[in-house]
C-alpha atoms as a PDB file:
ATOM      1  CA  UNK A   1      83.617  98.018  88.380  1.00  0.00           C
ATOM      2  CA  UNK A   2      86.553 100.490  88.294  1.00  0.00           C
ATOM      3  CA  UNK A   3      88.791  99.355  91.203  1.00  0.00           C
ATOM      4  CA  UNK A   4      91.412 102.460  92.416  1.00  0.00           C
ATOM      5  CA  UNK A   5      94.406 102.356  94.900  1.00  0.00           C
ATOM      6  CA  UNK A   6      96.019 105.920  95.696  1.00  0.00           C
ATOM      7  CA  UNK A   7      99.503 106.366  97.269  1.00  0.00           C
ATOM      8  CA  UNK A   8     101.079 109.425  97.889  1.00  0.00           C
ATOM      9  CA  UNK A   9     104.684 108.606  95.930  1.00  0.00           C
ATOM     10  CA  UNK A  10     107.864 109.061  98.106  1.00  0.00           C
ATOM     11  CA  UNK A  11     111.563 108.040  96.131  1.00  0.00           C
ATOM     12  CA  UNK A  12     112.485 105.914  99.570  1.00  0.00           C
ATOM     13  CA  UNK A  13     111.502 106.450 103.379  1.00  0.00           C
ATOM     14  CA  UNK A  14     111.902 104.298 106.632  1.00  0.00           C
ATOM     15  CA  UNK A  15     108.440 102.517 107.687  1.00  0.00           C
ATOM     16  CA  UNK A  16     109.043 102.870 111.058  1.00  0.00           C
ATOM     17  CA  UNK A  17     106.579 101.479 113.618  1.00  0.00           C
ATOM     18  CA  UNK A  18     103.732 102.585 111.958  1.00  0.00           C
ATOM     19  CA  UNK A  19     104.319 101.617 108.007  1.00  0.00           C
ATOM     20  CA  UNK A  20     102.628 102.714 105.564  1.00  0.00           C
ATOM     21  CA  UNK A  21      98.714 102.293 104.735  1.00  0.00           C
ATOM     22  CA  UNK A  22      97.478 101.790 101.242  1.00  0.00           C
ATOM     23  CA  UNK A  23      93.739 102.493 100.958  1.00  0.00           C
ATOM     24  CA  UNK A  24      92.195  99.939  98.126  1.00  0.00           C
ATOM     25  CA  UNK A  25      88.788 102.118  96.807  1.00  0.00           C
ATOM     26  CA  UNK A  26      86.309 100.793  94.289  1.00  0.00           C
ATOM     27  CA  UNK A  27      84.048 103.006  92.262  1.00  0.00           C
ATOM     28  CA  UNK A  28      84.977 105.872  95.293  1.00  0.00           C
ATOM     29  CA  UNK A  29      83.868 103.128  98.132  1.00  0.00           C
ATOM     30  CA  UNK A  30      86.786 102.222 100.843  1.00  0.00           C
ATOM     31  CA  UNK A  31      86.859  98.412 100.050  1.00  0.00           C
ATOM     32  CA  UNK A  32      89.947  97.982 102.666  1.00  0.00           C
ATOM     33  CA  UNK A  33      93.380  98.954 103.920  1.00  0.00           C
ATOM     34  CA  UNK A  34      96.584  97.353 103.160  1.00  0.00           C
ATOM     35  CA  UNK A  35      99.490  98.596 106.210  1.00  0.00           C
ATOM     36  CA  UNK A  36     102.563  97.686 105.193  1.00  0.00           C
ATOM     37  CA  UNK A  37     105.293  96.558 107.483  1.00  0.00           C
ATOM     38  CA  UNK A  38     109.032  96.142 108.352  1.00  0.00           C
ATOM     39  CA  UNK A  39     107.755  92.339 109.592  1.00  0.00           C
ATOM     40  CA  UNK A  40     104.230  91.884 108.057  1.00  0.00           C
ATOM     41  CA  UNK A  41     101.513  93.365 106.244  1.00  0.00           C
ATOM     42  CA  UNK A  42      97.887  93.712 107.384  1.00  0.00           C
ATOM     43  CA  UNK A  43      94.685  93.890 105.395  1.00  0.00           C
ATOM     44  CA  UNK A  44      91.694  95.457 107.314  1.00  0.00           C
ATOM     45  CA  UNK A  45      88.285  95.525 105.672  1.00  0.00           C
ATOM     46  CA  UNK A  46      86.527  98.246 105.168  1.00  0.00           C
ATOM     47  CA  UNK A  47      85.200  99.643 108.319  1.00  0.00           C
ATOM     48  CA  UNK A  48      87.255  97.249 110.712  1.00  0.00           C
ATOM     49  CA  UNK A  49      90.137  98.869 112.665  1.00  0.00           C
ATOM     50  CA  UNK A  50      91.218  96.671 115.273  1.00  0.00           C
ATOM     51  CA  UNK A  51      91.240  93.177 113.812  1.00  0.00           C
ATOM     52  CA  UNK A  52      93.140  92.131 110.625  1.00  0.00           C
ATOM     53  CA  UNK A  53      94.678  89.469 108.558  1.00  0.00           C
ATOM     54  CA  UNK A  54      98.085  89.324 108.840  1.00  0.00           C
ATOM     55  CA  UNK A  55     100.771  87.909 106.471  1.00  0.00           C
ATOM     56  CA  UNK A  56     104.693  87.483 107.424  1.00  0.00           C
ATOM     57  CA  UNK A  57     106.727  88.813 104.308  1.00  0.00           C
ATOM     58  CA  UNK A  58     108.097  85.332 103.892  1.00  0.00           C
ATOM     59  CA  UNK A  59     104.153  83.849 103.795  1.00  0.00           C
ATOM     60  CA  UNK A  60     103.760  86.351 101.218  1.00  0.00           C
ATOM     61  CA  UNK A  61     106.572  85.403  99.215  1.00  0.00           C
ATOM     62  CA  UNK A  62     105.562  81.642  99.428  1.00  0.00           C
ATOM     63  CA  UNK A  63     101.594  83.204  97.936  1.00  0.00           C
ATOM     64  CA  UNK A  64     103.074  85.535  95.281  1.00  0.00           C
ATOM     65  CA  UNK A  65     105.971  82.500  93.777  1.00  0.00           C
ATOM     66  CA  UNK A  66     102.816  80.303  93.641  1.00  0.00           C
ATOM     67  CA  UNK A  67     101.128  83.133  91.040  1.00  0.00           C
ATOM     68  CA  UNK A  68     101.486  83.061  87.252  1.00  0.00           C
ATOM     69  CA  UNK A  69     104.495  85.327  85.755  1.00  0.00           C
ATOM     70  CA  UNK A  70     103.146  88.290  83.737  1.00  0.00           C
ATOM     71  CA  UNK A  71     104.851  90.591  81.885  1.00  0.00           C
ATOM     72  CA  UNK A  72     105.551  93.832  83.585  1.00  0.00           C
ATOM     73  CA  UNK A  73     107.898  97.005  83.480  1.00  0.00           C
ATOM     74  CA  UNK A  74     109.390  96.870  87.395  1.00  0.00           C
ATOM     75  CA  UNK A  75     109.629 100.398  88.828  1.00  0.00           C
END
């Protein structure tokens, strides 16, 4: 199962209203959308594009401090 994300790299842009959209693909299949916010983010499944699951950035920080620490190179 080879899971892929793609984004096209920018060094630093406003989100605006829109945000940006990161498109999650496994083995070439869409498995979902990730739109990233100034106030939330929103993951939409693969074919759905008027209903998602939205997070505050403070409800994500609360999910992500709960996660183990790994060892990683921060960009």
């Amino acid at each position: 199962m080879a899971s892929q994300a793609k984004l096209d790299l920018v060094h630093q842009a406003d989100l605006g209203n829109k945000g940006l959209v990161v498109s999650n693909l496994n083995d070439g299949d869409i498995v979902g959308h990730l739109m990233i916010g100034k106030a939330n983010l929103v993951w939409f499944e693969k074919n759905e594009k008027k209903f998602g699951r939205k997070v505050t950035w403070e409800e994500f920080r609360v999910w992500i401090l709960q996660k183990s620490r790994v060892k990683a190179t921060r960009p």
